[in-house]
PDB file of N, CA and C in Angstrom:
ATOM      1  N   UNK A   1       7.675  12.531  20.277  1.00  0.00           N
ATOM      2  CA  UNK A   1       6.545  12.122  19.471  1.00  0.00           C
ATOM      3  C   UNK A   1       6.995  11.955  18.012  1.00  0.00           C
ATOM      4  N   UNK A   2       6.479  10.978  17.797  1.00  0.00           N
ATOM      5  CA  UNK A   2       6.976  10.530  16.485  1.00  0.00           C
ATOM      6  C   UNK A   2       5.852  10.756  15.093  1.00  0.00           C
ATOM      7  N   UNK A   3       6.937  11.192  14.060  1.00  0.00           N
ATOM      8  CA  UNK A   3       5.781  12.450  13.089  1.00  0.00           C
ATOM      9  C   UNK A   3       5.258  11.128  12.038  1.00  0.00           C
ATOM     10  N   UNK A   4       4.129  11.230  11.982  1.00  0.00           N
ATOM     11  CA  UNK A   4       3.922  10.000  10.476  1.00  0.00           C
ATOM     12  C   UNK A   4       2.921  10.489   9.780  1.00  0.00           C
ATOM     13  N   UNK A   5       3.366  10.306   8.512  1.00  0.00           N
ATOM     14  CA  UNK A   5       2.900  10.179   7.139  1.00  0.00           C
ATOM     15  C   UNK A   5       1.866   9.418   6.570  1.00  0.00           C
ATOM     16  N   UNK A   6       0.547   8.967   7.096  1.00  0.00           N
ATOM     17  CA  UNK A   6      -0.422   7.749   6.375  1.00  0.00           C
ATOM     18  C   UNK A   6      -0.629   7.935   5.284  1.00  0.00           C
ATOM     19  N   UNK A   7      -0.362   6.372   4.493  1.00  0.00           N
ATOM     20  CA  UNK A   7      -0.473   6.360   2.869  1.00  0.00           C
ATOM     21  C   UNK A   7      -1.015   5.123   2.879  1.00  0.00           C
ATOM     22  N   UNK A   8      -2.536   5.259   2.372  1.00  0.00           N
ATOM     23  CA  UNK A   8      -3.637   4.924   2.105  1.00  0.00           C
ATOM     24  C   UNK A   8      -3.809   4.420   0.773  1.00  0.00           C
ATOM     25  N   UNK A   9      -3.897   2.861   0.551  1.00  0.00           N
ATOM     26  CA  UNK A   9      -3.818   2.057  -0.379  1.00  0.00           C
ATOM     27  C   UNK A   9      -5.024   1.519  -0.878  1.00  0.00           C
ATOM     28  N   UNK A  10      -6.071   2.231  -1.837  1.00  0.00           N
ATOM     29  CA  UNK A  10      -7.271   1.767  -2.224  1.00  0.00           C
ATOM     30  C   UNK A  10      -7.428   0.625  -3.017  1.00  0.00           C
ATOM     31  N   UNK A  11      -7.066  -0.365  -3.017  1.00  0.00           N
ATOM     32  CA  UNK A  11      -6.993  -1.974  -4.109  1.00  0.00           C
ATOM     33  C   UNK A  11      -8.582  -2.251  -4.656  1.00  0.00           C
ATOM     34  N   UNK A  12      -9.035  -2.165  -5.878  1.00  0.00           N
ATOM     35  CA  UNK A  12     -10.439  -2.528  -6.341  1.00  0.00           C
ATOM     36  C   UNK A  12      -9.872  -3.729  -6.659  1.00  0.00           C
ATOM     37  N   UNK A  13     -10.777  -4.625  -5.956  1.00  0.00           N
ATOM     38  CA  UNK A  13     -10.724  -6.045  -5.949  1.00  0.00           C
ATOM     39  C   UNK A  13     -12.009  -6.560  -6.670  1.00  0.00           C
ATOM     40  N   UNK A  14     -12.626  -5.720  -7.451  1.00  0.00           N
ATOM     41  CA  UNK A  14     -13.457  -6.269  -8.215  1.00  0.00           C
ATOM     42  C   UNK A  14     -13.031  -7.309  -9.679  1.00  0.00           C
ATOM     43  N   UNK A  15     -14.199  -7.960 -10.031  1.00  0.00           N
ATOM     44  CA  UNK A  15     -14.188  -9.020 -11.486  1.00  0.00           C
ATOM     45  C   UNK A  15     -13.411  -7.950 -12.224  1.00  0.00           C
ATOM     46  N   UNK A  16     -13.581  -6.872 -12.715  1.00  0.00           N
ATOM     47  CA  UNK A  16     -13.075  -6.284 -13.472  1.00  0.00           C
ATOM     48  C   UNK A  16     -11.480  -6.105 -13.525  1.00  0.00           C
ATOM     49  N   UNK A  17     -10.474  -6.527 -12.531  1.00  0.00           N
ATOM     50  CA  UNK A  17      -9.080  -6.202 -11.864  1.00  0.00           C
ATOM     51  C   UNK A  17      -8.854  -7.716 -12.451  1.00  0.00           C
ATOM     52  N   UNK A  18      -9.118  -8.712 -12.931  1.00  0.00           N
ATOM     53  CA  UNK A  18      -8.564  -9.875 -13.117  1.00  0.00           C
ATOM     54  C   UNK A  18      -7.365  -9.822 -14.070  1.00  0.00           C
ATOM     55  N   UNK A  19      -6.513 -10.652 -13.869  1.00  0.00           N
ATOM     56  CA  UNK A  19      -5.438 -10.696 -14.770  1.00  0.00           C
ATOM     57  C   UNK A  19      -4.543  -9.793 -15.031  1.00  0.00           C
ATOM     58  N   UNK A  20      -4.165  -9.208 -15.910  1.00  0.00           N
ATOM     59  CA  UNK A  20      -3.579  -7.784 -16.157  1.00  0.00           C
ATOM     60  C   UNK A  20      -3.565  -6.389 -15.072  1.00  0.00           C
ATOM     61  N   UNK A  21      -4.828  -5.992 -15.017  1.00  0.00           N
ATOM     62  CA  UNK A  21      -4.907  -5.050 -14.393  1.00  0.00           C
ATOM     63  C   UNK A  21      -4.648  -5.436 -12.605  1.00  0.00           C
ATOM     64  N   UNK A  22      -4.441  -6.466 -12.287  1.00  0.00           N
ATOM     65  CA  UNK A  22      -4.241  -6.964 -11.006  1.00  0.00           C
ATOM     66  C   UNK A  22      -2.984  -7.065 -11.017  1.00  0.00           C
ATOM     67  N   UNK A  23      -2.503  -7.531 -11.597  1.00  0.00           N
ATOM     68  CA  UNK A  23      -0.591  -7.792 -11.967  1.00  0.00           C
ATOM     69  C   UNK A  23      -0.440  -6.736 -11.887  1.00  0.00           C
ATOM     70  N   UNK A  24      -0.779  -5.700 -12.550  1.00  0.00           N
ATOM     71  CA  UNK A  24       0.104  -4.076 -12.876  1.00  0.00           C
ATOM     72  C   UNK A  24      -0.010  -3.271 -11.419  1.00  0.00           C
ATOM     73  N   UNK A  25      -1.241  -3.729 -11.119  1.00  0.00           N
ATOM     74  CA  UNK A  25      -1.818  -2.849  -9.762  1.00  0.00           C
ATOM     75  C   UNK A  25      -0.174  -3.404  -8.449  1.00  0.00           C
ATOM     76  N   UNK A  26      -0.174  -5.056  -8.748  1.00  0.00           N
ATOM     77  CA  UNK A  26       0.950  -5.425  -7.474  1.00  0.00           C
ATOM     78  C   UNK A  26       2.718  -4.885  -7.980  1.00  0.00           C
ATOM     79  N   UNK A  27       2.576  -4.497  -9.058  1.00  0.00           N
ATOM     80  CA  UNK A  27       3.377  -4.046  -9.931  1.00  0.00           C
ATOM     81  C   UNK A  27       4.052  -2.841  -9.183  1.00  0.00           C
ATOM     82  N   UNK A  28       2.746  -1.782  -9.122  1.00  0.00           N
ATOM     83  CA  UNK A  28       3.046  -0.150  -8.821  1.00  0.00           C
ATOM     84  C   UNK A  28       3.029  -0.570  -7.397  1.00  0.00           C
ATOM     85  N   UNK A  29       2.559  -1.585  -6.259  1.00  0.00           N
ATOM     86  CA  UNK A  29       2.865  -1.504  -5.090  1.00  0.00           C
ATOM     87  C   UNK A  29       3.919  -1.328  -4.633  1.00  0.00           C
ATOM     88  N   UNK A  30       4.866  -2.434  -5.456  1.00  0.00           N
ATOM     89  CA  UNK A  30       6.143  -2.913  -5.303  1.00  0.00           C
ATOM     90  C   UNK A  30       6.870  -1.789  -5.189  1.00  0.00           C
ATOM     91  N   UNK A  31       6.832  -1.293  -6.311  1.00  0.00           N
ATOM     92  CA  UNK A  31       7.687   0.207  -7.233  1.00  0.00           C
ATOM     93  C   UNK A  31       7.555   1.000  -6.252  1.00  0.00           C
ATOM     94  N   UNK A  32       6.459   1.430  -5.680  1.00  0.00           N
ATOM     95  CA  UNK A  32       6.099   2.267  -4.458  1.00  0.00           C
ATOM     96  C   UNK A  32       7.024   1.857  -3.185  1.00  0.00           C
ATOM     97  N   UNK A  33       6.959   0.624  -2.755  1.00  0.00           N
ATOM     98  CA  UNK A  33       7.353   0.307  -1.336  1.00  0.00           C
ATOM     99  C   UNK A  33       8.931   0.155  -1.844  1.00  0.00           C
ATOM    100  N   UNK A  34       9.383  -0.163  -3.105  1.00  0.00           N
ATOM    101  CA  UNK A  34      10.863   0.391  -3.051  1.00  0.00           C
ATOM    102  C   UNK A  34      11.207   2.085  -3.360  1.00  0.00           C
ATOM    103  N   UNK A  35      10.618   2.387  -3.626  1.00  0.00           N
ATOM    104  CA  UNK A  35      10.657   4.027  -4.011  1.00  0.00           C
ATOM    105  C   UNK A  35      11.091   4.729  -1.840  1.00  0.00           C
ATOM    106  N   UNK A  36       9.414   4.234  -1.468  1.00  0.00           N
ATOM    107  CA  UNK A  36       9.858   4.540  -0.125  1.00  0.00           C
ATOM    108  C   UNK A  36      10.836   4.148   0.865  1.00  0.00           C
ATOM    109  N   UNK A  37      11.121   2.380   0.914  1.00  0.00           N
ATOM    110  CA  UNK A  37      12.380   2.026   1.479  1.00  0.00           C
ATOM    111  C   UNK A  37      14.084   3.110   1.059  1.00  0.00           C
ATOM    112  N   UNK A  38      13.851   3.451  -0.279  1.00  0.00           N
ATOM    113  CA  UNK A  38      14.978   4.433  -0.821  1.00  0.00           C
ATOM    114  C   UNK A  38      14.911   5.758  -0.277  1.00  0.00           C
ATOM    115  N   UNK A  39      14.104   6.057   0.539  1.00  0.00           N
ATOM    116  CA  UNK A  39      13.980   7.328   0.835  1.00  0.00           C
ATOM    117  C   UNK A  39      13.971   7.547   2.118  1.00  0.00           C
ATOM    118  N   UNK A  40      15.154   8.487   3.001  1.00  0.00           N
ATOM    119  CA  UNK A  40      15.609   8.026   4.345  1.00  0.00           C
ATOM    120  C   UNK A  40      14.491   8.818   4.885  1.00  0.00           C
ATOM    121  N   UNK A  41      13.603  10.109   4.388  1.00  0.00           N
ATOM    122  CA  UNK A  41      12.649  10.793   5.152  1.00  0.00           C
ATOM    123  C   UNK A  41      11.276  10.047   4.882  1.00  0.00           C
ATOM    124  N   UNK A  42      10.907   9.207   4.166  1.00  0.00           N
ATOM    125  CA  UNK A  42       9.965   8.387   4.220  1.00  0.00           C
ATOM    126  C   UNK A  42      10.147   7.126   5.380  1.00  0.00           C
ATOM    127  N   UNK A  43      11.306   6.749   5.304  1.00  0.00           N
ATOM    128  CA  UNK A  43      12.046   5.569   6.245  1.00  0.00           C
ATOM    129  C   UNK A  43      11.356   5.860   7.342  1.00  0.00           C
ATOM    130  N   UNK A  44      11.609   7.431   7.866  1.00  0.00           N
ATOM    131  CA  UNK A  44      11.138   7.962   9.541  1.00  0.00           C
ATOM    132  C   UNK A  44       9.697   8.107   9.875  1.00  0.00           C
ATOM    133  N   UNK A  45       8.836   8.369   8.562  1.00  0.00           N
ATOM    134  CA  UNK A  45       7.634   9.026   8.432  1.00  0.00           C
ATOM    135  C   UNK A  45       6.717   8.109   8.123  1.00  0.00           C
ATOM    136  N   UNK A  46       6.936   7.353   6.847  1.00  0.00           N
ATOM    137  CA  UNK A  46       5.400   6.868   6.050  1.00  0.00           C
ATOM    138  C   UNK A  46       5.113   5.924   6.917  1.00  0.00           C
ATOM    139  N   UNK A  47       3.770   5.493   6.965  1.00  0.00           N
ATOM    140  CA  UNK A  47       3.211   4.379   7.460  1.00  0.00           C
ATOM    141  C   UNK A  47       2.168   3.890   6.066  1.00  0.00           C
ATOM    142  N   UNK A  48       1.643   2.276   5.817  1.00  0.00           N
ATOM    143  CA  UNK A  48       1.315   1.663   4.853  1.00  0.00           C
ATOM    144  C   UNK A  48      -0.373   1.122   5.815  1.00  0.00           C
ATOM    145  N   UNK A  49      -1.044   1.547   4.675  1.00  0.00           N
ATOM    146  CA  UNK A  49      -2.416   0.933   5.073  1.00  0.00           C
ATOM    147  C   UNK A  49      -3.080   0.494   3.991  1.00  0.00           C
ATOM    148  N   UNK A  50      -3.713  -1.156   3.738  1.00  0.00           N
ATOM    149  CA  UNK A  50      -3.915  -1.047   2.536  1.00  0.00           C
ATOM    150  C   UNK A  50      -5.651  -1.518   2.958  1.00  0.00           C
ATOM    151  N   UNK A  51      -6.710  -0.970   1.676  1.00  0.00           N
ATOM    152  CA  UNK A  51      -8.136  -1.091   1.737  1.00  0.00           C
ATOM    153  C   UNK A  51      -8.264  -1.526   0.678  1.00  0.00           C
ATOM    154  N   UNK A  52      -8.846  -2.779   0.965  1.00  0.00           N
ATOM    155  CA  UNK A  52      -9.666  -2.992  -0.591  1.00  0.00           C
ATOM    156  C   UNK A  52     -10.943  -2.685  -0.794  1.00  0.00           C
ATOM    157  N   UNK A  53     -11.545  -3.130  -1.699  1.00  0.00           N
ATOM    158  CA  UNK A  53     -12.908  -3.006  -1.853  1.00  0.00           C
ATOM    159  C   UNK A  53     -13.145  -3.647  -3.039  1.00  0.00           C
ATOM    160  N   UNK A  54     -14.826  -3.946  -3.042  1.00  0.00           N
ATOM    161  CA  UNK A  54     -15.376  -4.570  -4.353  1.00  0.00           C
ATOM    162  C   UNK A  54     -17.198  -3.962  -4.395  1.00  0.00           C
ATOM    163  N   UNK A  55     -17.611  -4.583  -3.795  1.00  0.00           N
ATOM    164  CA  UNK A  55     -18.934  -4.661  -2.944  1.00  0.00           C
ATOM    165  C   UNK A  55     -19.022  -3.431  -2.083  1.00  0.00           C
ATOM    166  N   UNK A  56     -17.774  -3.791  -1.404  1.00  0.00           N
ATOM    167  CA  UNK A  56     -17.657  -3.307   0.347  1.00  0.00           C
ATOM    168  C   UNK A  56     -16.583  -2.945   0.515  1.00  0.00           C
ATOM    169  N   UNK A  57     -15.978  -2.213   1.372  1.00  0.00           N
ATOM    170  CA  UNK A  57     -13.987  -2.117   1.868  1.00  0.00           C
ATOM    171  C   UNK A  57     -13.896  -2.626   2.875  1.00  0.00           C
ATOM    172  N   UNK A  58     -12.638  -3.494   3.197  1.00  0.00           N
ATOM    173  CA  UNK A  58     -12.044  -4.165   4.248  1.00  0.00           C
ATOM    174  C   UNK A  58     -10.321  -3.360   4.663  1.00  0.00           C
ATOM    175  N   UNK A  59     -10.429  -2.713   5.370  1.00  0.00           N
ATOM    176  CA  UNK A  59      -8.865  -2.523   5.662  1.00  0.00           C
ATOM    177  C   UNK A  59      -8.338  -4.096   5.908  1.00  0.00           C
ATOM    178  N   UNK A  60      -7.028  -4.512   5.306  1.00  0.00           N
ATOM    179  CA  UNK A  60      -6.741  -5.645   4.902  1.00  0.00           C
ATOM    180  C   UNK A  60      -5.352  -5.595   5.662  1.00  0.00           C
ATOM    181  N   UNK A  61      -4.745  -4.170   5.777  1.00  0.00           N
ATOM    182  CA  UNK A  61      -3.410  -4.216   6.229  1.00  0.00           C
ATOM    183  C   UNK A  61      -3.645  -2.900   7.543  1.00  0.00           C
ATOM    184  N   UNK A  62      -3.811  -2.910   8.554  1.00  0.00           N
ATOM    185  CA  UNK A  62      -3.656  -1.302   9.367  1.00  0.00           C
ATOM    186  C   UNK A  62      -2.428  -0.361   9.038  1.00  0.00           C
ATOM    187  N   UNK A  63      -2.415   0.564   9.503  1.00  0.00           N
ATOM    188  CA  UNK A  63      -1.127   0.903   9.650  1.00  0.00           C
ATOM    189  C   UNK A  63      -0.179   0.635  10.175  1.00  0.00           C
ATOM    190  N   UNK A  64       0.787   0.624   8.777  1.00  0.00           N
ATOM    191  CA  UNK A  64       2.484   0.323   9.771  1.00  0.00           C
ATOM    192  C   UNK A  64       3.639   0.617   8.840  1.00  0.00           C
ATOM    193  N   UNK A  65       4.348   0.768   9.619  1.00  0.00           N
ATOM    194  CA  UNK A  65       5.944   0.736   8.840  1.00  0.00           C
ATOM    195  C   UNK A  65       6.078   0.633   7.705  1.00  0.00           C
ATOM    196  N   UNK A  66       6.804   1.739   7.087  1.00  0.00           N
ATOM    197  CA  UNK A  66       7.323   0.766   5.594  1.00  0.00           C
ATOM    198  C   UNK A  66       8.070  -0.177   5.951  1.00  0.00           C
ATOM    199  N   UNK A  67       9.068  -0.221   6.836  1.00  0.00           N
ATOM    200  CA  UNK A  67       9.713  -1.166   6.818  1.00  0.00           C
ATOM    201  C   UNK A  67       9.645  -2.349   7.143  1.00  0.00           C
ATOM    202  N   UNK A  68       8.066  -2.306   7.772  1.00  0.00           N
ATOM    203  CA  UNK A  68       7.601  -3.829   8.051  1.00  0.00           C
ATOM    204  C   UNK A  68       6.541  -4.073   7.181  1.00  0.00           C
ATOM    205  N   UNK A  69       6.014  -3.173   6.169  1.00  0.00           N
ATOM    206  CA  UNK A  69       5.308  -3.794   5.546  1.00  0.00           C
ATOM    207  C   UNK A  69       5.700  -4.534   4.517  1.00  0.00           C
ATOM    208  N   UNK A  70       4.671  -5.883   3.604  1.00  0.00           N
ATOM    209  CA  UNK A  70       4.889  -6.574   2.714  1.00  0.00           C
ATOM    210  C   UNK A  70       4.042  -7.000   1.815  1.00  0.00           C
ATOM    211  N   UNK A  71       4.211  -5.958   0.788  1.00  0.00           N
ATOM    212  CA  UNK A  71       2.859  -6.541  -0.097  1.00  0.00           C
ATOM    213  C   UNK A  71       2.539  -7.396   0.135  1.00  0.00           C
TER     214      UNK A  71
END
């Protein structure tokens, strides 16, 4: 049985996220999903789920792999 880690990605996709604060937000994704690819006990463990929301939340990505996920 294989042990995993869920890491739960809240994205506010509201008017307010335009421009700047949307850039910085895909910014720290990035930084994140290389932080974890660098890390051989995350490699075995984490799984990536990302939710947005505005209004409402949509899981946008289920869970999976770091190594298959892609911002």
């Amino acid at each position: 049985m294989q042990r995993r880690l869920p890491i739960y990605l809240l994205l506010d996709c509201s008017e307010s996220m335009v421009g700047g604060p949307h850039q910085a937000v895909q910014q720290g994704i990035q930084m994140l999903c290389n932080d974890l690819k660098g890390d051989p006990m995350a490699l075995e463990t984490a799984w990536i789920s990302v939710i947005a929301f505005s209004r409402s939340a949509h899981q946008l990505v289920l869970l999976t792999e770091v190594l298959q996920f892609q911002p």
